[in-house]
N, C-alpha and C. Protein backbone atom coordinates (compact mmCIF):
# COMPACT_ATOMS: atom_id res chain seq x y z
N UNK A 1 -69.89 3.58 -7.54
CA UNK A 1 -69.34 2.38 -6.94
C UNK A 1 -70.50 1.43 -6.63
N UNK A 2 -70.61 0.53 -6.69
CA UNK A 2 -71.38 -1.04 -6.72
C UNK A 2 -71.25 -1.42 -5.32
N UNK A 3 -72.59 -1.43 -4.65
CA UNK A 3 -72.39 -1.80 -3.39
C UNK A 3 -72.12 -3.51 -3.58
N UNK A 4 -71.27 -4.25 -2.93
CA UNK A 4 -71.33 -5.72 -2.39
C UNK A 4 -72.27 -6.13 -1.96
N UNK A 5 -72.96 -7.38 -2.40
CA UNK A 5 -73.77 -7.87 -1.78
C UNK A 5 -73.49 -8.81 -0.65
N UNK A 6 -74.02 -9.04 0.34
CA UNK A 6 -73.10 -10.00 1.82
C UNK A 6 -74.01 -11.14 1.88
N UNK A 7 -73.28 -11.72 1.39
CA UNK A 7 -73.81 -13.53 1.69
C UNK A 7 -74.90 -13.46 2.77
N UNK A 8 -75.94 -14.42 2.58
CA UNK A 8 -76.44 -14.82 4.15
C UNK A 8 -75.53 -15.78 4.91
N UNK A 9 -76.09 -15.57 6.22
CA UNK A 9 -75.27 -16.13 7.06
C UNK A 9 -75.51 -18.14 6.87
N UNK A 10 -76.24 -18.28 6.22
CA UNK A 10 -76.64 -19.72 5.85
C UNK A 10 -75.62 -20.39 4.74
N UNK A 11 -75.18 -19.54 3.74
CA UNK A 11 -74.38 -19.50 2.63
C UNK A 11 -72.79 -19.31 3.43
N UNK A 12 -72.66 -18.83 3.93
CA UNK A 12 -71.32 -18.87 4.61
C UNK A 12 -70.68 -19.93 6.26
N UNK A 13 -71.87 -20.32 6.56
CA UNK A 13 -71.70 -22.01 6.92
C UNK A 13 -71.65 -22.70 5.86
N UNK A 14 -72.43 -22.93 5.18
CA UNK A 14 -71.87 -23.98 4.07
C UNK A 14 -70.89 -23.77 3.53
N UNK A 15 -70.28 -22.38 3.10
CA UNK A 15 -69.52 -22.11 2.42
C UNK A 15 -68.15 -22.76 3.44
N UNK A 16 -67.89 -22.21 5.09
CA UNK A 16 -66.94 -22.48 6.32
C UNK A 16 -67.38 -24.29 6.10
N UNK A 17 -68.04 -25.06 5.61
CA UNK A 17 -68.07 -26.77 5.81
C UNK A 17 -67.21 -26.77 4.81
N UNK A 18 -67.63 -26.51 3.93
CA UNK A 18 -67.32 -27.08 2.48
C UNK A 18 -65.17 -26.55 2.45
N UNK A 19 -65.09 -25.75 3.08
CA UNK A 19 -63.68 -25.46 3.23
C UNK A 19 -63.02 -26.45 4.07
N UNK A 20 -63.70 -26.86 4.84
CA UNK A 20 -63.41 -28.03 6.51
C UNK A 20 -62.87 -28.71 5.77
N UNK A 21 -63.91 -29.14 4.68
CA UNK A 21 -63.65 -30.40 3.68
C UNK A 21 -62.38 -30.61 2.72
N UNK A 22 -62.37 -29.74 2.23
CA UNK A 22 -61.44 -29.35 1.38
C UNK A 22 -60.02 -29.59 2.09
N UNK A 23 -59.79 -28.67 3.24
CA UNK A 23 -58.67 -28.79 4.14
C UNK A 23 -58.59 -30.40 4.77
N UNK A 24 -59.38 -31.03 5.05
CA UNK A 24 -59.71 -32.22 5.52
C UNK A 24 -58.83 -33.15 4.49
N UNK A 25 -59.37 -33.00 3.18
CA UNK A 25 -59.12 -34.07 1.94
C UNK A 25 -57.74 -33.66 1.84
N UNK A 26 -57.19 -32.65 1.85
CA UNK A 26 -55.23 -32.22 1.29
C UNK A 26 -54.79 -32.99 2.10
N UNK A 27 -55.30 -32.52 3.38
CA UNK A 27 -54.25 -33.59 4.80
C UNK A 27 -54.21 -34.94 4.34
N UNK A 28 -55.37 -35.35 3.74
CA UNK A 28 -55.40 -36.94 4.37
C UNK A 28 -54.49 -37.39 2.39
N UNK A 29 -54.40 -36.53 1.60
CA UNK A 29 -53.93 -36.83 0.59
C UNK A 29 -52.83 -36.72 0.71
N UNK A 30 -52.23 -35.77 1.66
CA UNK A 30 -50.83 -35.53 2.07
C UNK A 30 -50.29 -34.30 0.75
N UNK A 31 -51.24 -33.45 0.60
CA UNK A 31 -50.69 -32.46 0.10
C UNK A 31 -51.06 -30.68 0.96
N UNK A 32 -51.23 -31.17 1.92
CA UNK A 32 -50.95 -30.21 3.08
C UNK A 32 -50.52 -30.49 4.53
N UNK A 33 -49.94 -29.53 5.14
CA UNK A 33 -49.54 -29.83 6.42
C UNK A 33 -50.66 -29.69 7.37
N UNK A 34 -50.65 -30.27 8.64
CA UNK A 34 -51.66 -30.22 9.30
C UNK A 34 -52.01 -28.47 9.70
N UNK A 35 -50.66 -28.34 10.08
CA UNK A 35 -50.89 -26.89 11.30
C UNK A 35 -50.89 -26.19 9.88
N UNK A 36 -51.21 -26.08 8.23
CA UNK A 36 -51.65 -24.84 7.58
C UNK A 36 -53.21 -25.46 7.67
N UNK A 37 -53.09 -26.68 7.38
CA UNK A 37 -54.73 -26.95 7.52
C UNK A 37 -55.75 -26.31 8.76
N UNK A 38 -55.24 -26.51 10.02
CA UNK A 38 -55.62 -25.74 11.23
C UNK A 38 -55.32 -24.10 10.84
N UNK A 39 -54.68 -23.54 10.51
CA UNK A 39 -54.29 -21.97 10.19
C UNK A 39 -55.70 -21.85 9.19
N UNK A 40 -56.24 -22.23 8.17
CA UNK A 40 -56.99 -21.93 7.69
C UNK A 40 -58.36 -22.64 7.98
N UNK A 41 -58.51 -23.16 8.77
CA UNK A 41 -59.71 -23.71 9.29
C UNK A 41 -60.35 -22.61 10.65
N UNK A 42 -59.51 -22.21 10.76
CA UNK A 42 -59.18 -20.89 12.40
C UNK A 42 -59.43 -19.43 11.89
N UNK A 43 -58.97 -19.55 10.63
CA UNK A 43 -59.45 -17.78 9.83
C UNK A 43 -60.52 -18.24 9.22
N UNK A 44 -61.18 -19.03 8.58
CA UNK A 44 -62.47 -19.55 8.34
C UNK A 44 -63.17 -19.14 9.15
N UNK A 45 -62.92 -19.64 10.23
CA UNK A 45 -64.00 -19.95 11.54
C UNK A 45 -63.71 -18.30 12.11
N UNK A 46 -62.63 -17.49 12.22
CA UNK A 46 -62.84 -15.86 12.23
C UNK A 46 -63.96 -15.17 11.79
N UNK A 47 -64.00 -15.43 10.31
CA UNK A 47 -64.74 -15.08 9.52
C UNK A 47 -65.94 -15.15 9.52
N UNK A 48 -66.22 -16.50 10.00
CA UNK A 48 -67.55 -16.89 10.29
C UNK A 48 -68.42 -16.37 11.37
N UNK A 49 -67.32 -16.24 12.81
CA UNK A 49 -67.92 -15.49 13.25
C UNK A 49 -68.18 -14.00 13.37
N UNK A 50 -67.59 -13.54 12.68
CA UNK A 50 -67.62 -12.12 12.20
C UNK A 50 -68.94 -12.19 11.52
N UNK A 51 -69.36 -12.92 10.40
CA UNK A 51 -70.60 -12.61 9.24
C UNK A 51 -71.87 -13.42 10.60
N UNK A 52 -71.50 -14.02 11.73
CA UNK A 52 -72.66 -14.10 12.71
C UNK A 52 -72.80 -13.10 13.21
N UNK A 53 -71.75 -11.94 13.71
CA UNK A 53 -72.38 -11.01 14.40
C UNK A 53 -72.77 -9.97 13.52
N UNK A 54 -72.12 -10.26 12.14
CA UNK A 54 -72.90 -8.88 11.30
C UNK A 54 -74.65 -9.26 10.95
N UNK A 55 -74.74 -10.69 11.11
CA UNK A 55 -76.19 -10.72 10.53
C UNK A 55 -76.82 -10.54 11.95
N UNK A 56 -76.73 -10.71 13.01
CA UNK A 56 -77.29 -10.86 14.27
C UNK A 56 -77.33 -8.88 14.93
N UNK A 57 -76.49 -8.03 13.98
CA UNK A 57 -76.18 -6.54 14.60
C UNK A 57 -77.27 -6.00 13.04
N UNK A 58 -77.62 -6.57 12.07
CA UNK A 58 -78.18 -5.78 11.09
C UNK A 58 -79.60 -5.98 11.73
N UNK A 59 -79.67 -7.09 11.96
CA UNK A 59 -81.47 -7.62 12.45
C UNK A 59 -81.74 -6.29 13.53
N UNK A 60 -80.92 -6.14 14.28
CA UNK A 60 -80.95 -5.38 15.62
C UNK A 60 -80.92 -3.73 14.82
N UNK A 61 -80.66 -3.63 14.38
CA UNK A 61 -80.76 -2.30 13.28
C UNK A 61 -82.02 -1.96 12.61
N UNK A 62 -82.10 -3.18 12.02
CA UNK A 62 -83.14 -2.83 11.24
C UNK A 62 -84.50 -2.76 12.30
N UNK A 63 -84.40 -3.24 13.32
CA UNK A 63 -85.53 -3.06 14.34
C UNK A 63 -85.63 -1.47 15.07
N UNK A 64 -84.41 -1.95 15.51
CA UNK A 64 -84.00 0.09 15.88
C UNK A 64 -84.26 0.97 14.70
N UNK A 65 -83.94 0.66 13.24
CA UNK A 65 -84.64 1.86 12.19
C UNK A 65 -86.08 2.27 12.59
N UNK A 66 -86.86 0.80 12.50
CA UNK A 66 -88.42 0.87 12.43
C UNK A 66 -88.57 1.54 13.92
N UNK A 67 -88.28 1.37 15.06
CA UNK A 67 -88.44 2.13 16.29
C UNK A 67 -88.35 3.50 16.09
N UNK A 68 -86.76 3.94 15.66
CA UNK A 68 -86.62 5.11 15.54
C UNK A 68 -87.71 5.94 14.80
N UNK A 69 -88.03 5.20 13.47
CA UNK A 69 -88.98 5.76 12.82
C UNK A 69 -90.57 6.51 13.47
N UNK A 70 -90.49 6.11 14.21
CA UNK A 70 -91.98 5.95 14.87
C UNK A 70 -91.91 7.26 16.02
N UNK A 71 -90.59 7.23 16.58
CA UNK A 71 -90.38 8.16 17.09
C UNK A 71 -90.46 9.47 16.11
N UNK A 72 -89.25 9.44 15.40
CA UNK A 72 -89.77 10.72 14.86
C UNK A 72 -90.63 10.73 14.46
N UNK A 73 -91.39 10.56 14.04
CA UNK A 73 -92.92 10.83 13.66
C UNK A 73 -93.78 11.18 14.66
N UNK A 74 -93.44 11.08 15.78
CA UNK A 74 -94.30 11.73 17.45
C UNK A 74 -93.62 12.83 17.62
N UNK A 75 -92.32 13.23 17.25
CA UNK A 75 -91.40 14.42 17.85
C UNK A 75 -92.16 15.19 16.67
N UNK A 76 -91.86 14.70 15.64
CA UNK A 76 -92.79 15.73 14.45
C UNK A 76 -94.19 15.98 14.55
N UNK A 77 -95.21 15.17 15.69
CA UNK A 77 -96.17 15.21 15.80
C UNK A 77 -96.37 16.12 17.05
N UNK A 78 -95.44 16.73 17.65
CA UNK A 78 -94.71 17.46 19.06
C UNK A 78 -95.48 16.14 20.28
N UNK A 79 -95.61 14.90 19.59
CA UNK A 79 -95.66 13.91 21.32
C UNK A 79 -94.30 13.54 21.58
N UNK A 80 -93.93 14.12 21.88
CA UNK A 80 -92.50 14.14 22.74
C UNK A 80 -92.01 12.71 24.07
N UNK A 81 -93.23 12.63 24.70
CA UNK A 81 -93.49 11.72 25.62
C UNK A 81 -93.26 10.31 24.53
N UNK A 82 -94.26 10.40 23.80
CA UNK A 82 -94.20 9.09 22.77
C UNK A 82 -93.04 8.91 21.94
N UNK A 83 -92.18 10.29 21.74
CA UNK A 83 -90.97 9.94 20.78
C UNK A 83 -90.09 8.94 21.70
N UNK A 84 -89.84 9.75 22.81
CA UNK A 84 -89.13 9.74 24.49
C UNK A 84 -89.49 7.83 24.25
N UNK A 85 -90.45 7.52 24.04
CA UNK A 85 -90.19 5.86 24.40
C UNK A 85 -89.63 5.17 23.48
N UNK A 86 -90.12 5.09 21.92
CA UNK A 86 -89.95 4.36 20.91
C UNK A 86 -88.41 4.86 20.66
N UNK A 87 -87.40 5.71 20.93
CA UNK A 87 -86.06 6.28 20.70
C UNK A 87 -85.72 5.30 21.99
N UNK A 88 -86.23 4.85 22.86
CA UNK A 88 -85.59 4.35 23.93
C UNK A 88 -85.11 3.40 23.58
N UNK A 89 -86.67 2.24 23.02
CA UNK A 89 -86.88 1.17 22.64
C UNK A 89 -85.80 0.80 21.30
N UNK A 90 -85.75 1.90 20.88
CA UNK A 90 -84.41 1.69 19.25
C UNK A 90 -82.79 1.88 19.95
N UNK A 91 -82.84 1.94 21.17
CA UNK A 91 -81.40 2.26 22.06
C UNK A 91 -81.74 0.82 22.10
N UNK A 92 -82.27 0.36 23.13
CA UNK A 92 -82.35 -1.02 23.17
C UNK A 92 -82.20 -1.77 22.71
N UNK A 93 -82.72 -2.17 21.03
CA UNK A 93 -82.80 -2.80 20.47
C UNK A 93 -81.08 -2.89 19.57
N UNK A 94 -80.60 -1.17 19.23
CA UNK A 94 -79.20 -1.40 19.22
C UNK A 94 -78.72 -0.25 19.84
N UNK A 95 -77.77 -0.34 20.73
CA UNK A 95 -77.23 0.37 21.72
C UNK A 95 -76.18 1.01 20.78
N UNK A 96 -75.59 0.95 19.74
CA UNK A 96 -74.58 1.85 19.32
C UNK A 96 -75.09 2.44 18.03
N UNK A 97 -76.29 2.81 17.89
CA UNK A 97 -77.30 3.64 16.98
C UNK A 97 -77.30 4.92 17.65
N UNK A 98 -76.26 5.75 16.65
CA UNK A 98 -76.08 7.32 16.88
C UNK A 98 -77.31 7.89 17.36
N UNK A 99 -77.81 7.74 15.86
CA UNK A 99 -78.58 8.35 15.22
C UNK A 99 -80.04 8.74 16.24
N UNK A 100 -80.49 7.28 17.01
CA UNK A 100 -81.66 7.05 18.11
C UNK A 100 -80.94 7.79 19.14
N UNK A 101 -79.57 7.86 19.49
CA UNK A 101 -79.19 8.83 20.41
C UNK A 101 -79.70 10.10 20.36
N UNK A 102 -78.90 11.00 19.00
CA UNK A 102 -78.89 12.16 18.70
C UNK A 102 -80.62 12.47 19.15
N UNK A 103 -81.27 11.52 18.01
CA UNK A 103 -82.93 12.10 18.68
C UNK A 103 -83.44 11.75 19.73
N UNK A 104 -82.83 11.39 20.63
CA UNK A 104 -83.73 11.08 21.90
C UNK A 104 -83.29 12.24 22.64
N UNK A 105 -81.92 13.08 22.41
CA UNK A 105 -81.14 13.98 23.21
C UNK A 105 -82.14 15.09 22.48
N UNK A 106 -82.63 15.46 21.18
CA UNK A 106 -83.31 16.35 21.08
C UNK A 106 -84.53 16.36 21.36
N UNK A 107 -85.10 15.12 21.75
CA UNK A 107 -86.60 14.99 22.40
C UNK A 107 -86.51 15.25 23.45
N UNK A 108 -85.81 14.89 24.36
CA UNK A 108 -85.79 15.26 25.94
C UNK A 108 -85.54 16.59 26.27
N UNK A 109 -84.96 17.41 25.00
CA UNK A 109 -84.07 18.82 24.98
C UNK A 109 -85.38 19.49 24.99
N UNK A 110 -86.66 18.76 23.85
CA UNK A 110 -87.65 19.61 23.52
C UNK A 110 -88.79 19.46 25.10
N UNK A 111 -87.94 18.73 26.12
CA UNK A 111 -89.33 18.17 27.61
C UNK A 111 -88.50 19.33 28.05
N UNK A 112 -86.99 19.86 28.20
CA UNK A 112 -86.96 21.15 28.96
C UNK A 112 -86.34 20.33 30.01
N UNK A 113 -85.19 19.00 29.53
CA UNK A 113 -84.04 18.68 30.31
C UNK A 113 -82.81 18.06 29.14
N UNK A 114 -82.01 19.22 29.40
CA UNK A 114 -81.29 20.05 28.68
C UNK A 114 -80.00 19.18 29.20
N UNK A 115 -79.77 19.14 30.79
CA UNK A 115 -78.33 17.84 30.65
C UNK A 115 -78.68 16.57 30.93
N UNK A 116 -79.83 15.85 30.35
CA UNK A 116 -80.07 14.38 30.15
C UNK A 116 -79.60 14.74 28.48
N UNK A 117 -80.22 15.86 28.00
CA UNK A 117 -80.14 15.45 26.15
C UNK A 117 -78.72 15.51 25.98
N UNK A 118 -77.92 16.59 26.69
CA UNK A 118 -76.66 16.39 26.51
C UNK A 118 -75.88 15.71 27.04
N UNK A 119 -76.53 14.51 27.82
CA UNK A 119 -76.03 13.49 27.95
C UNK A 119 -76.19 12.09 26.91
N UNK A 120 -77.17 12.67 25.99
CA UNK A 120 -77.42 11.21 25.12
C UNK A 120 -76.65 11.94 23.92
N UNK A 121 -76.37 12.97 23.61
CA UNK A 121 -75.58 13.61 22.39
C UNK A 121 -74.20 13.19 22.64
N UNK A 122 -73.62 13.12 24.21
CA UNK A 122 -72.31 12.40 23.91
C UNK A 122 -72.36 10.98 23.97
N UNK A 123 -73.49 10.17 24.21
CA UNK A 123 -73.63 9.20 24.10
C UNK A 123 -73.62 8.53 22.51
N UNK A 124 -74.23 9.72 21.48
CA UNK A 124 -73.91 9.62 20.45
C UNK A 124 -72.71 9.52 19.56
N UNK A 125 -72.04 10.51 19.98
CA UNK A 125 -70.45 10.57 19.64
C UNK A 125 -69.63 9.63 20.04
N UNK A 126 -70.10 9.40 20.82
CA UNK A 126 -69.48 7.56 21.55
C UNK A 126 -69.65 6.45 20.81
N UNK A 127 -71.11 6.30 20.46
CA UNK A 127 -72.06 4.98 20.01
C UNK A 127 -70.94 5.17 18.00
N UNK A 128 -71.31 6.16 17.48
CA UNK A 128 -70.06 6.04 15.94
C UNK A 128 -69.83 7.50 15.82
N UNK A 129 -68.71 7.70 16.19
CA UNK A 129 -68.08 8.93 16.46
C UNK A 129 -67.67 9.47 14.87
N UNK A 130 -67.82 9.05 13.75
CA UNK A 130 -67.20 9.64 12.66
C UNK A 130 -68.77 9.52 11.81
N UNK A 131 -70.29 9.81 12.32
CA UNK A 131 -71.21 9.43 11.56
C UNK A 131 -71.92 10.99 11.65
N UNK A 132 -72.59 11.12 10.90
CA UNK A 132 -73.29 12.50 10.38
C UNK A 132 -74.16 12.37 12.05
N UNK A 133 -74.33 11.17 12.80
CA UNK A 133 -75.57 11.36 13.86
C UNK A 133 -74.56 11.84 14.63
N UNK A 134 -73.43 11.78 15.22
CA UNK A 134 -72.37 12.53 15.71
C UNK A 134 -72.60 13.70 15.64
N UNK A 135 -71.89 14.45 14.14
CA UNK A 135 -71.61 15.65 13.89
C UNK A 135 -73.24 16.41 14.21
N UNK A 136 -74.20 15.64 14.35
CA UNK A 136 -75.64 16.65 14.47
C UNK A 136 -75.80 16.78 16.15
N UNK A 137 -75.33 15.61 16.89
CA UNK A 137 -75.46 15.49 18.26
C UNK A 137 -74.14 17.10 18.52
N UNK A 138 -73.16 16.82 17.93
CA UNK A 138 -71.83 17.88 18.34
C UNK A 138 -72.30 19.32 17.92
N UNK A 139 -73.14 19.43 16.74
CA UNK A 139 -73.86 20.95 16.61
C UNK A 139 -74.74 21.58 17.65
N UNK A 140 -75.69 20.32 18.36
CA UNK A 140 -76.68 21.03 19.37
C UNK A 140 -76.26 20.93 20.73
N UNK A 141 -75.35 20.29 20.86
CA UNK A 141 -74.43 20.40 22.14
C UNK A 141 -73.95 21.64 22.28
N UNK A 142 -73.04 22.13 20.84
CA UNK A 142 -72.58 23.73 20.84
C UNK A 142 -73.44 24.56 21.21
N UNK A 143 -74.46 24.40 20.06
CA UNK A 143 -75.94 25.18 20.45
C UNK A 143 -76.43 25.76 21.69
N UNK A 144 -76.68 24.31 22.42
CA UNK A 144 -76.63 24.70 24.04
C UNK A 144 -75.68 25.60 25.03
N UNK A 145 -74.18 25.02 24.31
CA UNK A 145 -73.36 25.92 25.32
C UNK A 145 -73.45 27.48 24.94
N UNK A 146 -73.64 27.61 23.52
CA UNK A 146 -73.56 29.10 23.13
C UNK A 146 -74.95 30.14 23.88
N UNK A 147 -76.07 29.08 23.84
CA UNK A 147 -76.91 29.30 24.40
C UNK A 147 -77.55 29.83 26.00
N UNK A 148 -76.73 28.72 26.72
CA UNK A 148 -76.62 29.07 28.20
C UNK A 148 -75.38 30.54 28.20
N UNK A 149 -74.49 30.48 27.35
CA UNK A 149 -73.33 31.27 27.55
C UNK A 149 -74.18 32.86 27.33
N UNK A 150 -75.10 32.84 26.60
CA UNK A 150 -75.69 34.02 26.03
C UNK A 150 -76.70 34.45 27.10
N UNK A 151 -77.35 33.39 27.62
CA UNK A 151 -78.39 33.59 29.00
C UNK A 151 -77.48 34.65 29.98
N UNK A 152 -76.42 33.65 30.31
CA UNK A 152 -75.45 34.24 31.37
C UNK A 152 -74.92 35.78 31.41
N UNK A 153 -74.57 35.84 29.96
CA UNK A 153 -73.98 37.41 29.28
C UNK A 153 -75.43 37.95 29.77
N UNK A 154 -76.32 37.84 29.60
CA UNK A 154 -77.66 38.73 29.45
C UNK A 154 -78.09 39.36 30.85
N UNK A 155 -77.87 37.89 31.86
CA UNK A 155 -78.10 38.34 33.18
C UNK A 155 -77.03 39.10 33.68
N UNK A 156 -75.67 38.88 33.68
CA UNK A 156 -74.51 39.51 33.82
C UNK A 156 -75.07 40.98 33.79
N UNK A 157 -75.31 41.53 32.49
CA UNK A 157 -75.73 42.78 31.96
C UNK A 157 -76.39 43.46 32.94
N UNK A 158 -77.95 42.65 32.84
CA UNK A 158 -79.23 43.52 33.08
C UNK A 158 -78.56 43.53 35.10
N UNK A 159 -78.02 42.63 35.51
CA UNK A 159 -77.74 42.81 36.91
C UNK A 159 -76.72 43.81 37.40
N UNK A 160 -75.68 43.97 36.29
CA UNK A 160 -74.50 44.76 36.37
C UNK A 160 -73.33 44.17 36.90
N UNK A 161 -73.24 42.87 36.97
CA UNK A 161 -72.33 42.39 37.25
C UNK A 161 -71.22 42.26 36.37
N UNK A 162 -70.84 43.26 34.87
CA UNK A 162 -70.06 42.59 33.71
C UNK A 162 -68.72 42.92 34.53
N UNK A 163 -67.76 42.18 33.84
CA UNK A 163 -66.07 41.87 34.33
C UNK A 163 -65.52 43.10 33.60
């Protein structure tokens, strides 16, 4: 499949004038009604602002990629402290980036605070709940519970407390 290419946002103002116009000239030729002329001057202008916030949410992405990036490369470097900021800084930059979730919940997991990370893993599932950074945040969340659940069984045991 052929990805689409998406107009710039410069090309689709001109493109939203050049329609103004168009709708402008029928009216005044009298081969349109006003209120379809307004109906399509109003989904124009939908549109338009839709392709403003997609170019204004990719910029913010593509900044959060390069952040994120940098991070992992400190978590892989075990500076944890240094991942811990630049994952912050890519939250910031876009707040509904799974993905800077998921790893900031496993950087903080790797400082040895275990319900801040599993607090940014459901922050993940929140931020795009149907994205692979989800389903990785929802594996080490399990992880954890199976984990503490296994601590618990262990002490249970060695204390003699089993049910």
């Amino acid at each position: 499949m052929k990805k689409r290419k998406r107009k710039t946002l410069f090309a689709s103002v001109k493109t939203y004038t050049k329609n103004v116009v168009i709708h402008i000239r029928r009216v005044v030729a009298r081969r349109e009604r006003i209120e379809v002329a307004v109906t399509g001057i109003r989904r124009d202008a939908r549109k338009l602002k839709h392709e403003a916030k997609h170019a204004r949410q990719s910029e913010d992405r593509r900044q959060a990629s390069k952040l994120l990036e940098r991070g992992r490369q400190a978590y892989n470097a075990h500076n944890y402290e240094a991942a811990r900021n630049y994952l912050r800084e890519a939250i910031l930059s876009d707040p509904k980036y799974a993905l800077a979730y998921t790893y900031l919940g496993n950087t903080v997991y790797k400082l040895g605070l275990s319900r801040e990370a599993v607090g940014y893993w459901r922050q993940a599932i929140a931020a795009e709940p149907d994205s692979k950074a989800a389903a990785m945040a929802m594996r080490k969340m399990q992880r954890v519970d199976q984990t503490k659940k296994d601590i618990e069984d262990w002490i249970k045991k060695r204390t003699g407390e089993e049910d």
